[in-house]
Protein backbone atom coordinates (compact mmCIF):
# COMPACT_ATOMS: atom_id res chain seq x y z
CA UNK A 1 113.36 118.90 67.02
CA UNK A 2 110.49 118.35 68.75
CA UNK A 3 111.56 114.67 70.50
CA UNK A 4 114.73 116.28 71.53
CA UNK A 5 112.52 119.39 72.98
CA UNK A 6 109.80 116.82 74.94
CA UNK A 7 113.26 115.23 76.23
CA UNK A 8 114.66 117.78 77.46
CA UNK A 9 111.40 119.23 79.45
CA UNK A 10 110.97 115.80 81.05
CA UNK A 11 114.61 115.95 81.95
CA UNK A 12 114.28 119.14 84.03
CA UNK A 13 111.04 118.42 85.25
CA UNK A 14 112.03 114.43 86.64
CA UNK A 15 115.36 115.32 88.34
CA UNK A 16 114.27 117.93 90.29
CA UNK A 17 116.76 119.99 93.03
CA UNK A 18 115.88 118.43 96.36
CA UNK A 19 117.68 119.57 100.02
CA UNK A 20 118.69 116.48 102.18
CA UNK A 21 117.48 116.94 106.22
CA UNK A 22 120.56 117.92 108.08
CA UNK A 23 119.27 116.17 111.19
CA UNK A 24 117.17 112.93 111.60
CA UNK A 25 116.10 111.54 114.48
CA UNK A 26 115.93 107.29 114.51
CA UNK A 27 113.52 106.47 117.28
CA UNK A 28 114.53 102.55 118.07
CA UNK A 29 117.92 101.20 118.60
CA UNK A 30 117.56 97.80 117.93
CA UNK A 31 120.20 96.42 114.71
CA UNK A 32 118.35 98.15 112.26
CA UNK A 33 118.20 101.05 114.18
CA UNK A 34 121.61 101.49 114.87
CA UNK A 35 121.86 100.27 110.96
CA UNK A 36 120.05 103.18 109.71
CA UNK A 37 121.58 105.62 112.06
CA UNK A 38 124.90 104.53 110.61
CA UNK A 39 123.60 105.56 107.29
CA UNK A 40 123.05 108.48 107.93
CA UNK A 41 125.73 109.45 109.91
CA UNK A 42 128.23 108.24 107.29
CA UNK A 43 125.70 110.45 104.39
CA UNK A 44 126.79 113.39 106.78
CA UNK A 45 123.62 114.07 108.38
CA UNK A 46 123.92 114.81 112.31
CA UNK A 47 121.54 111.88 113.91
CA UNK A 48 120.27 111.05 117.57
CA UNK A 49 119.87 107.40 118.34
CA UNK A 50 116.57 106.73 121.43
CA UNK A 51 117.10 103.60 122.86
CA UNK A 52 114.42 102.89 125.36
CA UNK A 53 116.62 101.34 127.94
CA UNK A 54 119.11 104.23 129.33
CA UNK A 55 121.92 101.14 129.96
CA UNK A 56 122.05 100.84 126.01
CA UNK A 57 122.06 104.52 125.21
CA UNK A 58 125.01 105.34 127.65
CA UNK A 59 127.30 102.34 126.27
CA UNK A 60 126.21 103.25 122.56
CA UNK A 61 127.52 106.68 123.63
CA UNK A 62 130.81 105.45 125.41
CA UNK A 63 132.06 102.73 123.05
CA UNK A 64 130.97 103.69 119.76
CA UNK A 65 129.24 100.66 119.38
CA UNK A 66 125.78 99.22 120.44
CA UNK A 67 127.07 95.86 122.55
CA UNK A 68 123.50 94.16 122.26
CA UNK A 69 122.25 94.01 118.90
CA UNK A 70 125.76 95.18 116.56
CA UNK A 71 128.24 94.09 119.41
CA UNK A 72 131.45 94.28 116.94
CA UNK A 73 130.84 96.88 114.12
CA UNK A 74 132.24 100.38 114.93
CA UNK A 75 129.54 103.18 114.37
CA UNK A 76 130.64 106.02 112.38
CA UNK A 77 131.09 109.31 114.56
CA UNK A 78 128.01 112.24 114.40
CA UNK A 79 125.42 109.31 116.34
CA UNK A 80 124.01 111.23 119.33
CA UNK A 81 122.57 108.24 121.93
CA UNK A 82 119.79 109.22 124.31
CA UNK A 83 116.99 107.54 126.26
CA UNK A 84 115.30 111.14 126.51
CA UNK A 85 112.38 110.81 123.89
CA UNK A 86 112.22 114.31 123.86
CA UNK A 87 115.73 115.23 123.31
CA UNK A 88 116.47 112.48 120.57
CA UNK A 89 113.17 114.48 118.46
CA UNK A 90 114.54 118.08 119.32
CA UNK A 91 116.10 119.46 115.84
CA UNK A 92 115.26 116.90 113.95
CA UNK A 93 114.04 117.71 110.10
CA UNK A 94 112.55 114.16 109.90
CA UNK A 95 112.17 110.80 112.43
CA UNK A 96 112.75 107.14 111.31
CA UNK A 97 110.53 105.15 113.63
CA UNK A 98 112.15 101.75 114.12
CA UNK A 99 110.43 100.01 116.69
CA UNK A 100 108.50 96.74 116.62
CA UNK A 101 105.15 96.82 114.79
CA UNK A 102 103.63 95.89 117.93
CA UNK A 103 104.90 98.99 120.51
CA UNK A 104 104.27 101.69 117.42
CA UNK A 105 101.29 102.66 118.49
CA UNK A 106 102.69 103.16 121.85
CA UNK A 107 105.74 104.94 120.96
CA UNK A 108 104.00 107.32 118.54
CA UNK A 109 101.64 108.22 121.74
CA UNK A 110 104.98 109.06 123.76
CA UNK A 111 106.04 111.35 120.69
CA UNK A 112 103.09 112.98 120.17
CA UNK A 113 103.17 115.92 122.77
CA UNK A 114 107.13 116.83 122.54
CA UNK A 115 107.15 116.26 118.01
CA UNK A 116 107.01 119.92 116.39
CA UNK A 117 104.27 119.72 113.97
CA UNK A 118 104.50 119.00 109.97
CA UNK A 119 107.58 116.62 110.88
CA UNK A 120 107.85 113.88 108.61
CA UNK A 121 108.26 110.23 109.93
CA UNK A 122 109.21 107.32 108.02
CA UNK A 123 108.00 103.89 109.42
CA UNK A 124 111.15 101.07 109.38
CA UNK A 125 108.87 98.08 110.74
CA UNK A 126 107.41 95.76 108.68
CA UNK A 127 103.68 94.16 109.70
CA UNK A 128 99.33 95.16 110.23
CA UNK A 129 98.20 95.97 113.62
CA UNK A 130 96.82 92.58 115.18
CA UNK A 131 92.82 93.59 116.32
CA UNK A 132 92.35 96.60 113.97
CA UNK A 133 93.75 95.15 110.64
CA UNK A 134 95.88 98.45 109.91
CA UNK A 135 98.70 99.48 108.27
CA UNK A 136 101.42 100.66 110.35
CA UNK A 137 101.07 103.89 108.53
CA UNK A 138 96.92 104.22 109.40
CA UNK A 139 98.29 103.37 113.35
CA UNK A 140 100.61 106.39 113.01
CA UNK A 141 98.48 108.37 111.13
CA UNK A 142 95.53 107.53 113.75
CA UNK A 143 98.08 109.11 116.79
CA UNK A 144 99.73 111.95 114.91
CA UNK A 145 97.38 113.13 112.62
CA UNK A 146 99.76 116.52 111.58
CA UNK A 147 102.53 114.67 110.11
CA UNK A 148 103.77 112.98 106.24
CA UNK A 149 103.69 109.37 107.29
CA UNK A 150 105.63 107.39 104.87
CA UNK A 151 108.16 104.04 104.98
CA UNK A 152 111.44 102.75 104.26
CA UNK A 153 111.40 99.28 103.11
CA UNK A 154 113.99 96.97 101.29
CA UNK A 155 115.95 94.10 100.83
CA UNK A 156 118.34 94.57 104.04
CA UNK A 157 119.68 92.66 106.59
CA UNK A 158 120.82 95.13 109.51
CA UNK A 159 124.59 93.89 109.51
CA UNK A 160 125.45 93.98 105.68
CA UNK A 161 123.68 97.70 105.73
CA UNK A 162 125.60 98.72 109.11
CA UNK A 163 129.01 97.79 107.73
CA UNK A 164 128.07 99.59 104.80
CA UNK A 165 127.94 96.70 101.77
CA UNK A 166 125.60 98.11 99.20
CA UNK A 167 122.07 98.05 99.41
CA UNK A 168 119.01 99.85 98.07
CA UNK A 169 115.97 100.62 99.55
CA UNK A 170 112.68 102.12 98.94
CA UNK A 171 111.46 105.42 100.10
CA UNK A 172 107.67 105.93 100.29
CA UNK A 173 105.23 108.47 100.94
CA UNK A 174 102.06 109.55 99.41
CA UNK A 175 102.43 112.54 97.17
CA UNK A 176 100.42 115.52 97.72
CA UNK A 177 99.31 117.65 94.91
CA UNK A 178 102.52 120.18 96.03
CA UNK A 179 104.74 117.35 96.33
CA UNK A 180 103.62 116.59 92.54
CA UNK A 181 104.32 120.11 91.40
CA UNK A 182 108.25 120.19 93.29
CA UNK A 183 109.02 116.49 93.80
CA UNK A 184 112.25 117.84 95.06
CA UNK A 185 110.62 119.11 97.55
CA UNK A 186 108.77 116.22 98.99
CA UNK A 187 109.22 114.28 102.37
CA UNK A 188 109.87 111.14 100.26
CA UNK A 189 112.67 112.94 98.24
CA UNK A 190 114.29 114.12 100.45
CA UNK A 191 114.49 111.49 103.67
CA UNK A 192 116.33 109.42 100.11
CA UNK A 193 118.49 112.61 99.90
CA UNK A 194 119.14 112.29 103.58
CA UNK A 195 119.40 108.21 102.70
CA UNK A 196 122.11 108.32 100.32
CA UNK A 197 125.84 107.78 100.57
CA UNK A 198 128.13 105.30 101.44
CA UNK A 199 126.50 102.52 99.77
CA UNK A 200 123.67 103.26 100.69
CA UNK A 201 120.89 103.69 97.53
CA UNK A 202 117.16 104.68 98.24
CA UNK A 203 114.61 104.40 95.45
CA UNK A 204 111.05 107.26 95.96
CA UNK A 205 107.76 105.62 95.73
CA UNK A 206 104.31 106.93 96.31
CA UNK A 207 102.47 104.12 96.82
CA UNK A 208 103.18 103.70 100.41
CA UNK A 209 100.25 100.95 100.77
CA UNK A 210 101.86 98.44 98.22
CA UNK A 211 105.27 99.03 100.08
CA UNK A 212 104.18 98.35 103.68
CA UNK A 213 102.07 94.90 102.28
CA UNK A 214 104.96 93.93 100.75
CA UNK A 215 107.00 94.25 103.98
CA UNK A 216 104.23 92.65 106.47
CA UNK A 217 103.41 89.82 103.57
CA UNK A 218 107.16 88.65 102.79
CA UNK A 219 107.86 87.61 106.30
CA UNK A 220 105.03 85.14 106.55
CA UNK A 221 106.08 83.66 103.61
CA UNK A 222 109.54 83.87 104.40
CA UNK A 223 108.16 81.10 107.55
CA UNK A 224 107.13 78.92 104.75
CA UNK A 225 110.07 78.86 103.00
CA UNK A 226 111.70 77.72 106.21
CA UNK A 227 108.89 75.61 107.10
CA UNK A 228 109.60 73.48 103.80
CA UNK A 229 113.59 73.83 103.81
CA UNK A 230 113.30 72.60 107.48
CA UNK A 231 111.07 69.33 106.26
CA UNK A 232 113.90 68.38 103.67
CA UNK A 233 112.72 70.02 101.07
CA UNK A 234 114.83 71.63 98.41
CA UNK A 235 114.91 74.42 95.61
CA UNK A 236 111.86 73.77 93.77
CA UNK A 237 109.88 73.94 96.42
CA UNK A 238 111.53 77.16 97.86
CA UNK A 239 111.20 78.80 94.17
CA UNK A 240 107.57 77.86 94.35
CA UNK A 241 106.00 79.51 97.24
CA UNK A 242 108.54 82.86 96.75
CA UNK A 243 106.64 83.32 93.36
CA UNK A 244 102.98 82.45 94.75
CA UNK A 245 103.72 84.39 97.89
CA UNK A 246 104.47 87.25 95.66
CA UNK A 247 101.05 86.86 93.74
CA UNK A 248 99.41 86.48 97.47
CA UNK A 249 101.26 89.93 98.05
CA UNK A 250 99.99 91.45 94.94
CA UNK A 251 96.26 90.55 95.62
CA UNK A 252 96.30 91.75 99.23
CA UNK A 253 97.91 95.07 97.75
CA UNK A 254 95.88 96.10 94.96
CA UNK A 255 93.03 95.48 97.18
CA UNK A 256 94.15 98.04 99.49
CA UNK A 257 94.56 100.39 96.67
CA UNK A 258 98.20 99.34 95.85
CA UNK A 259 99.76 98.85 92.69
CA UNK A 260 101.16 95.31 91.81
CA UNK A 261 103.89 97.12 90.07
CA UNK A 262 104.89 97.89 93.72
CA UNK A 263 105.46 94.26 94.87
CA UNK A 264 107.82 93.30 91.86
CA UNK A 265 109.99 96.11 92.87
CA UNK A 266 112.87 96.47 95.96
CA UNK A 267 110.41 96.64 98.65
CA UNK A 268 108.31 93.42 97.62
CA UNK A 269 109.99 90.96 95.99
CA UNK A 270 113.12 92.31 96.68
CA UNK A 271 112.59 91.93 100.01
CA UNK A 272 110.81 88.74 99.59
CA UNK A 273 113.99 86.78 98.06
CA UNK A 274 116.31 88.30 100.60
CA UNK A 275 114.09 87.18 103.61
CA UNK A 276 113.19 83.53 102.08
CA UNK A 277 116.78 82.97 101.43
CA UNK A 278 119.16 82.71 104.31
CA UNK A 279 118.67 82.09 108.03
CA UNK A 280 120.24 85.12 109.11
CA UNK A 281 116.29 86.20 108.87
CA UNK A 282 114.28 85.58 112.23
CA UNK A 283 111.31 84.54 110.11
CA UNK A 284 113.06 82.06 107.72
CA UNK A 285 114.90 80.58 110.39
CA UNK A 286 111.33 80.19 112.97
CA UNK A 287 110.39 77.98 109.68
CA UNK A 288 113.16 75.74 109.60
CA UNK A 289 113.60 74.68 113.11
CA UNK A 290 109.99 73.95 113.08
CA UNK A 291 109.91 72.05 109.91
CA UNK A 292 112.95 70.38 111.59
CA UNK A 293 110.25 69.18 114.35
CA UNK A 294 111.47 71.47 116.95
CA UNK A 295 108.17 72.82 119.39
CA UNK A 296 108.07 76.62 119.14
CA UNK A 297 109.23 76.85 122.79
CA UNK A 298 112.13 75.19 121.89
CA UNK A 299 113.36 77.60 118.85
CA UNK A 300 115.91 80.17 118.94
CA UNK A 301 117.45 77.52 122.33
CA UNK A 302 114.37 78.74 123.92
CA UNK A 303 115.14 82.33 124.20
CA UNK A 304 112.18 84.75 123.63
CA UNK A 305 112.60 86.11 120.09
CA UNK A 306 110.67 88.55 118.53
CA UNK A 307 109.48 87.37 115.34
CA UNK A 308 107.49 89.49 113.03
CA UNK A 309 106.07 87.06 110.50
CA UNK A 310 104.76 85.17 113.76
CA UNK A 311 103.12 88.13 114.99
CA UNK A 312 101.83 89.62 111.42
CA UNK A 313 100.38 85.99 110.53
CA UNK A 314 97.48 86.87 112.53
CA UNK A 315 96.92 90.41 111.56
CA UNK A 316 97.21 89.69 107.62
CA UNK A 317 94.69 86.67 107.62
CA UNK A 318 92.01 88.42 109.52
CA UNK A 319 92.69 91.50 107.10
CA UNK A 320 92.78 89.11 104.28
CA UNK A 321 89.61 87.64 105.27
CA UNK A 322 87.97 90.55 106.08
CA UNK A 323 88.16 92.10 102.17
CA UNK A 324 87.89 88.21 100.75
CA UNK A 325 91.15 88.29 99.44
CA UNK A 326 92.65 84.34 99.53
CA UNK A 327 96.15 83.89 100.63
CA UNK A 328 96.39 80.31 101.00
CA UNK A 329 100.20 80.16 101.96
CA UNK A 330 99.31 82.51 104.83
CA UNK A 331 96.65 80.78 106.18
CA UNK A 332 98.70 77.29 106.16
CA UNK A 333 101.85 79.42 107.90
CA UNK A 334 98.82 81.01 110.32
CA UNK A 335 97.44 77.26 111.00
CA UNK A 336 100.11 75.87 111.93
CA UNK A 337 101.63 78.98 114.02
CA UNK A 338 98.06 79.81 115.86
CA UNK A 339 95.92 77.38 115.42
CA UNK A 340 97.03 74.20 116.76
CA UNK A 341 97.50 72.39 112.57
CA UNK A 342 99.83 69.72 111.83
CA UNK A 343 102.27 71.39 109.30
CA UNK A 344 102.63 68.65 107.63
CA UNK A 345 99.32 67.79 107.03
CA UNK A 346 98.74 71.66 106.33
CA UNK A 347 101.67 71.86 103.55
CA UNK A 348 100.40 68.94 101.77
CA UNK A 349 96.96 70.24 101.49
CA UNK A 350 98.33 73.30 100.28
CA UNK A 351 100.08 71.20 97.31
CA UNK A 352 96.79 69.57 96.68
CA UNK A 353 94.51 72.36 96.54
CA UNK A 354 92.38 73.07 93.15
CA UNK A 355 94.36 73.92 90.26
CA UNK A 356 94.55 77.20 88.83
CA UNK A 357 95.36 79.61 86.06
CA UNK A 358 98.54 81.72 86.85
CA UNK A 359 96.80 84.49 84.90
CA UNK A 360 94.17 85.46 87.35
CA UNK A 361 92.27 86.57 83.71
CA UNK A 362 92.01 83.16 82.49
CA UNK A 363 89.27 81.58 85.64
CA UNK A 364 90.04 78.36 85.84
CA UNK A 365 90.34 76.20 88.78
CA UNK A 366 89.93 71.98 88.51
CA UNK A 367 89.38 69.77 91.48
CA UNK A 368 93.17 68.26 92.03
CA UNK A 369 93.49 64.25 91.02
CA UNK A 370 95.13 63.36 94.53
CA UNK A 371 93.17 65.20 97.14
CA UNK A 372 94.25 63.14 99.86
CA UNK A 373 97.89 63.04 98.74
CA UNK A 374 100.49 63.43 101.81
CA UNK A 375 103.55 64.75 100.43
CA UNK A 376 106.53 62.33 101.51
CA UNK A 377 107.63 65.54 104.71
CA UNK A 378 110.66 65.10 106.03
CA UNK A 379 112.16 62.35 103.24
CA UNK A 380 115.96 63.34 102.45
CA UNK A 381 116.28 65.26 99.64
């Protein structure tokens, strides 16, 4: 019949045959680092772990364990440690880079005269290049022009995905015309072949540019949430700026030439609910200790914590700004970060702002009844 005959050639033709990398290099030891090397490791691939400092490589090596960042979680065996740039890349089919988004551009510069051409790399930060307004993908692709740069993004706290609980990802890349012909073939296809196992479940994308605005959007929010959980506030509130942060996401995206589709999915608002939900994110837990009152010096017990959503605030509003895209949530989170605004001042002006149509096809927007309104911050709940 001919249904059963169009089934049939879609079957064949969507689950393509597709080769996992035997060897993958992870370029970052940090938790999610050592995370993902334990992924792979337990998926059977054979994996070399760079730390920068050679302190951290050599007890990674001798205790089966990385003391600093996953001090009590055994790694699986097959993780070779090394602070030799070069001799973490040799072999390797593919690279995970998993550095801050602010050293990338650094540490693709390093890798650049000893990577083998044509290797693929798959970015594991999550943010836009403060000055430039790039994607972490245009800084890599800037500095190693020869190579498939793509991203893994997701839902995943380093821990739960070390110790194996399950968790899906997404894998992007952007798809050549070959890669369209033999999927199976592609770098995005088959880093998620190299991805999968022991809980571990990667999903293939090839819209990398919704994935990685998803990924540097979510953790600005995710200072809001904490922001408002911090000044007493409750659900509602929480709920609120998760689903308008996710339309602030989708704007910024499809002006880059992402799909919206994209932000609904693992890698947006996936990610998005994960990171605005529990303190056990950097970001969402920066929010709350300043919506508790705490001066930003003073966070963390005054240790020096990198942060990205602090960091990306910056970038995404001047990129934002730059294309005319308005992400109000972001520029209140980047006011009261950078620029020296009372948050709660800034968060009730945010309430009180014009109101809108949630379709952005119905143009509405009405001057608010309470303009000057100050939301009751800090009341119990």
């Amino acid at each position: 019949m001919p249904v059963s005959g169009m089934k049939d050639s879609y079957s064949q033709s969507s689950n393509p045959q597709s080769s996992p990398y035997p060897t993958v290099a992870v370029i970052g030891a940090g938790s999610w680092g050592t995370a993902l090397a334990s992924v792979l490791a337990r998926s059977g691939r054979n994996v070399t772990l760079w730390a920068r400092r050679p302190d951290l490589a050599a007890a990674i090596s001798r205790t089966g364990q990385n003391p600093d960042y996953l001090p009590d979680i055994d790694l699986p065996p097959g993780i070779m440690a090394t602070a030799d740039l070069q001799e973490a890349l040799d072999g390797a089919g593919a690279v995970l880079l998993v550095t801050p988004s602010a050293t990338l551009r650094d540490i693709c510069r390093a890798a650049a005269p000893v990577l083998p051409k044509g290797i693929p790399l798959a970015l594991c930060a999550k943010g836009i290049e403060r000055g430039t307004g790039l994607l972490l993908s245009e800084v890599a692709s800037e500095e190693l022009p020869d190579h498939p740069i793509g991203a893994v993004s997701g839902p995943t706290f380093a821990r739960e995905t070390a110790l194996g609980h399950p968790t899906a990802a997404t894998v992007a890349f952007p798809f050549s015309y070959a890669d369209r012909l033999t999927p199976g073939a592609s770098p995005a296809a088959r880093l998620a072949m190299s991805l999968s196992g022991g809980g571990f479940r990667p999903y293939i994308s090839d819209d990398l540019v919704g994935v990685e605005v998803g990924g540097a959007v979510k953790n600005v929010i995710a200072i809001a949430c904490g922001m408002m959980s911090g000044a007493g506030f409750a659900e509602n509130t929480r709920a609120a700026l998760i689903a308008r942060g996710m339309d602030e996401m989708k704007a910024l995206a499809e002006a880059l030439g992402g799909k919206r589709e994209t932000v609904t999915g693992l890698s947006g608002a996936g990610d998005l609910t994960l990171t605005c939900s529990s303190t056990t994110s950097r970001n969402m837990s920066l929010g709350m200790q300043l919506g508790r009152g705490l001066a930003r010096e003073a966070c963390f017990d005054g240790k020096p914590v990198v942060v990205e959503g602090e960091v990306n605030a910056i970038s995404v509003i001047d990129l934002a700004r730059r294309i005319g895209v308005p992400m109000p949530i972001c520029e209140t989170v980047n006011a009261v970060l950078h620029e020296g605004a009372d948050l709660n001042q800034s968060f009730s002006d945010l309430w009180v702002r014009p109101i809108e149509a949630e379709p952005r096809a119905l143009d509405i927007s009405l001057d608010h009844p309470e303009p000057n309104a100050l939301l009751p911050f800090g009341a119990p709940v």
